[in-house]
Protein backbone atom coordinates (compact mmCIF):
# COMPACT_ATOMS: atom_id res chain seq x y z
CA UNK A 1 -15.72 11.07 -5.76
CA UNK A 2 -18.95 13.19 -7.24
CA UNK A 3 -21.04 11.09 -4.67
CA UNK A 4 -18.59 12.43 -1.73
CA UNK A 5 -19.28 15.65 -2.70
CA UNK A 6 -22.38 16.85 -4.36
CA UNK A 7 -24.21 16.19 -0.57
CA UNK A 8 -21.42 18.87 0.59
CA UNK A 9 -22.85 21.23 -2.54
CA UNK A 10 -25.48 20.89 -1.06
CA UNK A 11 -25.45 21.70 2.43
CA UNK A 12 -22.90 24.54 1.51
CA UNK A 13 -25.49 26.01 -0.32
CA UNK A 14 -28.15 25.51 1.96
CA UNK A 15 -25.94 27.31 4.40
CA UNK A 16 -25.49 30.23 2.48
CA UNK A 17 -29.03 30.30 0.78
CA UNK A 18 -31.05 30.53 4.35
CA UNK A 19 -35.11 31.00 4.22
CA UNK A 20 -34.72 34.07 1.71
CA UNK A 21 -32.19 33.44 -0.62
CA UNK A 22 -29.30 35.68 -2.09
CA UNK A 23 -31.64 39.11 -1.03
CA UNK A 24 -28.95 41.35 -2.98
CA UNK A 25 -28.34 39.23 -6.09
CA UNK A 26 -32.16 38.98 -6.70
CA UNK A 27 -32.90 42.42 -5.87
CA UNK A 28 -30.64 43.88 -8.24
CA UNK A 29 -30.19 41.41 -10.95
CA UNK A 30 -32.40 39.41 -13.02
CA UNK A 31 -32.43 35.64 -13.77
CA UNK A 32 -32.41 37.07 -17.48
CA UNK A 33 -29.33 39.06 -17.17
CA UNK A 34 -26.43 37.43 -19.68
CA UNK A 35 -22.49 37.57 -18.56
CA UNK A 36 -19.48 35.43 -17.72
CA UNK A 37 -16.56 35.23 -14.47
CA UNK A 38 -12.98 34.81 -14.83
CA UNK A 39 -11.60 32.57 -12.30
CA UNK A 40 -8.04 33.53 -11.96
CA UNK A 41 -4.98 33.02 -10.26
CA UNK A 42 -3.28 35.46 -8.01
CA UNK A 43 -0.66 33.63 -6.50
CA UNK A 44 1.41 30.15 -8.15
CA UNK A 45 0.51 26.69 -6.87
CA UNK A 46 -1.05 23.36 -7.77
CA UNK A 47 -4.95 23.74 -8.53
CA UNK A 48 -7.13 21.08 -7.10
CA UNK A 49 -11.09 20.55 -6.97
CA UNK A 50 -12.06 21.82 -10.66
CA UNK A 51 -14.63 19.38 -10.63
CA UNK A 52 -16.65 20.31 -7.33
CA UNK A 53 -16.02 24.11 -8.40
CA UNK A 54 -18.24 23.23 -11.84
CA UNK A 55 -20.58 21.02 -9.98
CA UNK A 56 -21.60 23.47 -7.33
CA UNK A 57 -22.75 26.62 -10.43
CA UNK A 58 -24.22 23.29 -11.69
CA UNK A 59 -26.34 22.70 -8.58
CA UNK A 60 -27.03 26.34 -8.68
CA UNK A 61 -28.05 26.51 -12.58
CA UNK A 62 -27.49 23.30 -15.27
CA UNK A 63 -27.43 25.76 -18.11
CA UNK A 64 -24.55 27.61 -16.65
CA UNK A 65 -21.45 26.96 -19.61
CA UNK A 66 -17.96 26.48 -18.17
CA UNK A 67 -14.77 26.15 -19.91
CA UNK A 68 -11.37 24.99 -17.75
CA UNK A 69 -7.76 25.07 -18.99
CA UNK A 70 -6.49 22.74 -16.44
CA UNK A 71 -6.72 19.85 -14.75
CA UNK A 72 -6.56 18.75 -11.32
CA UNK A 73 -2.85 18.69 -10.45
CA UNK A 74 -1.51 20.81 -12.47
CA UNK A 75 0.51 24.24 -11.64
CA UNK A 76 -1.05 27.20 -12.54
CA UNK A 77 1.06 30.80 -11.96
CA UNK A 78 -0.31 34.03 -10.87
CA UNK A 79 -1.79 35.41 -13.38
CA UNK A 80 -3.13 31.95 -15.43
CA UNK A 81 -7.04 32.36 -16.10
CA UNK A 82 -8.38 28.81 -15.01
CA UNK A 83 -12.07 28.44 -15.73
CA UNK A 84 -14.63 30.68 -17.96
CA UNK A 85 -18.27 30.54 -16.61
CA UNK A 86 -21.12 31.83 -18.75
CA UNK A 87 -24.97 32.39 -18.41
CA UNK A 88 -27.07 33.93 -15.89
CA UNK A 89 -25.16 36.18 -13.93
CA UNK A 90 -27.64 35.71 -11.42
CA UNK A 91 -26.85 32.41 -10.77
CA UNK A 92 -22.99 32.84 -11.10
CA UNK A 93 -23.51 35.57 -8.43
CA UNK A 94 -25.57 33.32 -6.53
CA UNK A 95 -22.69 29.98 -6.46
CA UNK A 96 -19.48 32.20 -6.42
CA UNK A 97 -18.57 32.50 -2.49
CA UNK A 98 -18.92 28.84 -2.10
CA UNK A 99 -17.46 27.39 -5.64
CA UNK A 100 -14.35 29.44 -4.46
CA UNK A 101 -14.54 28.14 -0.87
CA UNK A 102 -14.23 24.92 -2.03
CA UNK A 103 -11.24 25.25 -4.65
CA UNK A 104 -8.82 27.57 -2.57
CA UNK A 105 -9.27 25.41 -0.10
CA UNK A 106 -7.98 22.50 -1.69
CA UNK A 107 -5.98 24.28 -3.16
CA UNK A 108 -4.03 25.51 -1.32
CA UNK A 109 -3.99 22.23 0.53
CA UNK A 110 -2.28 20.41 -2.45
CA UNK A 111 0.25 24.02 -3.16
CA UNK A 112 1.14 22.98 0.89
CA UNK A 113 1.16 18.99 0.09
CA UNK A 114 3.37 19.53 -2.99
CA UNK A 115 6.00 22.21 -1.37
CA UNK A 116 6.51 19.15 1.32
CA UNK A 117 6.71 16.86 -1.17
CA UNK A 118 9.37 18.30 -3.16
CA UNK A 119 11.44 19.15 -0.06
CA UNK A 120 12.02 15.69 0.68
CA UNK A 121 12.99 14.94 -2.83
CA UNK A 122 15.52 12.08 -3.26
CA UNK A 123 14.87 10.84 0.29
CA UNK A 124 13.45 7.68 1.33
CA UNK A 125 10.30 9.84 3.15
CA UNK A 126 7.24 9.73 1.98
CA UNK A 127 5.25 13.02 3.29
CA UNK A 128 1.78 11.42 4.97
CA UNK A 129 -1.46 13.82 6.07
CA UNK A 130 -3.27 13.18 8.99
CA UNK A 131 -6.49 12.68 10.20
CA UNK A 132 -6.60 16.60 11.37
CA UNK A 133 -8.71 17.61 8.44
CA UNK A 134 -12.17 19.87 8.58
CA UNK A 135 -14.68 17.52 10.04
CA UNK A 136 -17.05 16.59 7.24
CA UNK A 137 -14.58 17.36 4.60
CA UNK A 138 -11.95 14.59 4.83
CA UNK A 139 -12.92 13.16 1.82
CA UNK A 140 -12.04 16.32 -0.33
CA UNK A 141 -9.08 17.07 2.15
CA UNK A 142 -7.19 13.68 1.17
CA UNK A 143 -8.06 13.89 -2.30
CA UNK A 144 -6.29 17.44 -2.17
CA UNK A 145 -3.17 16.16 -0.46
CA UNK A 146 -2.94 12.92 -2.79
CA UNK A 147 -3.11 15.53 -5.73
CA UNK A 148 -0.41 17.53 -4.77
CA UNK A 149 2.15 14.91 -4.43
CA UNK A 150 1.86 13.78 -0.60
CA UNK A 151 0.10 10.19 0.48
CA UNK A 152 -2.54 9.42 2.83
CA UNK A 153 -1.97 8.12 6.05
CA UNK A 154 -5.14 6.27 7.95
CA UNK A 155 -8.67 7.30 6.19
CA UNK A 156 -10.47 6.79 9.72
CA UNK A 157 -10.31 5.35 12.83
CA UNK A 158 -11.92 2.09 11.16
CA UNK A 159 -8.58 1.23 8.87
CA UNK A 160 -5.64 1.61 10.91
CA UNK A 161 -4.86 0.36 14.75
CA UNK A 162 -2.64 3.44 15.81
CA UNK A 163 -1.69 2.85 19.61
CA UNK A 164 -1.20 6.62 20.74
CA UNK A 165 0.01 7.63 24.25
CA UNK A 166 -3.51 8.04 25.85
CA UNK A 167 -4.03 4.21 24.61
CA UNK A 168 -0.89 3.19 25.93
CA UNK A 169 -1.54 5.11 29.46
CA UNK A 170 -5.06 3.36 29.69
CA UNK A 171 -4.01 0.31 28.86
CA UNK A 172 -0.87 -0.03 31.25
CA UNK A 173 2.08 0.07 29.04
CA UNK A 174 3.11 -0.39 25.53
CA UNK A 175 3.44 -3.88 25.21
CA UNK A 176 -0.01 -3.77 27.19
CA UNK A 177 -1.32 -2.27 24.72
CA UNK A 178 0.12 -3.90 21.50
CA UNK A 179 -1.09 -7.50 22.87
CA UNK A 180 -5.03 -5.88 23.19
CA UNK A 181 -4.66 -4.42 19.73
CA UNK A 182 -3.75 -8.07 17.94
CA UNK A 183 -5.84 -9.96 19.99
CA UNK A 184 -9.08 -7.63 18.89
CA UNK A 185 -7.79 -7.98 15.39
CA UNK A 186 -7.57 -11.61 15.34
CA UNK A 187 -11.06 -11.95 16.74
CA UNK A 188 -12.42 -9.55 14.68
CA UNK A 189 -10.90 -11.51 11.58
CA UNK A 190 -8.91 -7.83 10.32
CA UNK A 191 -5.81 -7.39 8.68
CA UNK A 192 -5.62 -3.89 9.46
CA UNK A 193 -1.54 -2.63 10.23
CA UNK A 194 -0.70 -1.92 13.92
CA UNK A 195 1.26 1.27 14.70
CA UNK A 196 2.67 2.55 17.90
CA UNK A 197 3.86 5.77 18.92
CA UNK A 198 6.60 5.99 21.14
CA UNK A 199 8.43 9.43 22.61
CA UNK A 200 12.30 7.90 23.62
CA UNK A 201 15.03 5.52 22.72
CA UNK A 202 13.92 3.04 25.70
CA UNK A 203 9.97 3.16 24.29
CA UNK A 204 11.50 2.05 20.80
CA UNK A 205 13.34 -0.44 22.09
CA UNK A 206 10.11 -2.21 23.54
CA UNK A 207 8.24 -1.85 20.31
CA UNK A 208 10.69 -3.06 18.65
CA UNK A 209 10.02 -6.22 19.96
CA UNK A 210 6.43 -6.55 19.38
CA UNK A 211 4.23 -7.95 16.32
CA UNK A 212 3.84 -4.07 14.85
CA UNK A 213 4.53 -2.90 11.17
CA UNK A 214 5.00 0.65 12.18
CA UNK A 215 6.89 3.07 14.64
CA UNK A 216 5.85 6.51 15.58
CA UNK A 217 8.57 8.67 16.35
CA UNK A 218 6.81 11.29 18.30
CA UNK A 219 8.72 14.45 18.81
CA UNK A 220 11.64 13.14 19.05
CA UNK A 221 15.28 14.82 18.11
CA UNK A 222 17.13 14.66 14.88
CA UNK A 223 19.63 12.46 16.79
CA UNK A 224 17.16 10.73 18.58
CA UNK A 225 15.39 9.96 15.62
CA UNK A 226 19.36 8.21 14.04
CA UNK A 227 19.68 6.50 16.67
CA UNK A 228 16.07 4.89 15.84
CA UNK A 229 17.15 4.16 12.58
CA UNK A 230 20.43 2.64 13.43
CA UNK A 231 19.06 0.16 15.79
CA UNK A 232 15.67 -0.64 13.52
CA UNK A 233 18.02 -1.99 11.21
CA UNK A 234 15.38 -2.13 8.76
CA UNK A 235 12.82 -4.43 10.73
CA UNK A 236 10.28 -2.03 10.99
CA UNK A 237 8.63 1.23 9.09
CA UNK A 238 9.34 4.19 10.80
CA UNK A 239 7.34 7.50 10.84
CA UNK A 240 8.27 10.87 12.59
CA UNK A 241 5.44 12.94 14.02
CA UNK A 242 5.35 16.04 15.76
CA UNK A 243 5.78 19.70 14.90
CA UNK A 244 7.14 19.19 11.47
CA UNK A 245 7.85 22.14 9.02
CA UNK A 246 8.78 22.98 5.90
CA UNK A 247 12.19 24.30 7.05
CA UNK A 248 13.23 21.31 9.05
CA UNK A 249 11.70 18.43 6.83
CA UNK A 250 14.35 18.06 4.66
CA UNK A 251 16.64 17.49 7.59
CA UNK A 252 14.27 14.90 9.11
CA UNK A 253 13.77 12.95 5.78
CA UNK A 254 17.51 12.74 5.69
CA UNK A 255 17.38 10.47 8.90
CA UNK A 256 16.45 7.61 6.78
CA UNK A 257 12.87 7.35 8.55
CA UNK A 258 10.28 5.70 6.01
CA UNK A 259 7.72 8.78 6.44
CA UNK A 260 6.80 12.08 7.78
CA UNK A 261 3.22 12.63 8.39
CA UNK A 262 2.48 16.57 8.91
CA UNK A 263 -0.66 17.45 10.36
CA UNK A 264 -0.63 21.42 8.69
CA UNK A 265 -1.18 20.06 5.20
CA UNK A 266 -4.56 20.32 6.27
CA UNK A 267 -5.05 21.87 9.83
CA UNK A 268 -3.95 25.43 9.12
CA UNK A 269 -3.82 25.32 5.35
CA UNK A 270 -3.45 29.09 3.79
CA UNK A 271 -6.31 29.00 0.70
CA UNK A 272 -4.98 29.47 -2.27
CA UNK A 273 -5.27 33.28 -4.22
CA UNK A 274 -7.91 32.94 -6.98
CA UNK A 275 -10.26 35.51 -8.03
CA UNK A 276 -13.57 35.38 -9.80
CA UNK A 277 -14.25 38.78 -12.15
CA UNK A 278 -17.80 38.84 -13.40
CA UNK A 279 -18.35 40.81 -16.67
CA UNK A 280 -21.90 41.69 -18.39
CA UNK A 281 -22.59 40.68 -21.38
């Protein structure tokens, strides 16, 4: 995971650093200058991406001290002091803005990957992410929603054959489709799973019939989605797609579909509430 990561650190930092550096942090305080930050919680969740938070006042300054009181995963409350930093408050000053980018981002990922999670409690569902993560950052973005309590769905478009409906218009039909997909992956010698997304009872009917180990069920209606269900008859796994929220999982999981993937564990994630108090020694 470090490997993933320290090249973000680093371009992160570049980013912020420019030609001149941090112009207000060095013109007012010196390298010399002793004091410690606070990183605290303002609002409840699960914390997630302690390690990349240390690791980027580490790229910053190695003889920065830092003491944590949880671990990734864990829930924290409003109020909870997570980490201790200590050394140059020049440096400190220097990593804060993008140490915190970083953690209430993921974050708040995992708080939103957790609150899914538990809402489909008891069900069948699993809760799946998608691939509609910050380009550059999937890496960290899975890792978040794995550590809140949610699964991954396809890393890439290298592990997974999902047959979407722009594949399935190009190539003609459904079944069109399917047959390109397992020829490719018999000449290409993978064993990658085949999924295809269908939008009505007639669509799952076809796919039904074909050599696929999973069913989209794109937008479809609560009763819609039963119906699905009913006539799988357990032959294939069945995922529901499509505008999925917190207030209406519960009621999809309850369908008896296999999983729910929700692209807004990661596309419009709210960052978590943590703060960062710096005190002088």
């Amino acid at each position: 995971m470090r490997m993933i990561y320290i090249p973000l650190i680093k371009k992160a930092v570049k980013e912020d650093m420019g030609k001149n550096g941090d112009i207000t942090t060095d013109s007012i305080i010196s390298p010399g200058k002793k004091g410690r930050a606070i990183l605290k919680a303002k609002s409840d969740g699960i914390i997630c991406g302690l390690h990349i938070f240390e690791d980027t006042f580490f790229y910053i300054d190695k003889d920065l001290k830092i003491e944590t009181f949880f671990s990734d995963g864990d829930r924290i409350v409003k109020g909870d002091v997570v980490a201790v930093i200590k050394g140059s408050l020049n440096s400190i000053l220097k990593a804060e803005r993008t140490a915190l980018n970083f953690i209430q981002r993921m974050s708040g990922i995992s708080t939103c990957a957790n609150q899914f999670s538990e809402a489909v409690k008891d069900t069948k569902a699993e809760i799946l992410d998608t691939r509609k993560t910050l380009p550059g950052f999937r890496t960290l973005d899975k890792y978040a929603v794995k550590t809140g309590g949610a699964k991954n769905h396809r890393i890439g478009l290298f592990d997974m054959f999902l047959i979407k409906d722009n594949h399935i218009s190009a190539a003609g039909g459904i079944t069109k489709a399917v047959e390109k997909a397992i020829k490719f992956r018999k000449k290409k010698g993978l064993d990658s799973k085949i999924e295809v997304e269908i939008k009505n009872i007639d669509e799952f009917k076809e796919a039904l019939e074909l050599e696929v180990d999973r069913i989209m069920l794109d937008n479809m209606s609560v009763e819609d989605i039963k119906k699905c269900v009913k006539l799988n008859k357990g032959k294939k796994k069945l995922e529901i797609s499509g505008n999925v929220s917190l207030d209406r999982v519960r009621e999809l999981a309850e369908t008896g579909a296999d999983y729910i993937s929700v692209g807004a564990l990661t596309h419009s994630v709210k960052a978590m509430d943590l703060s960062l108090l710096v005190e002088q020694e």
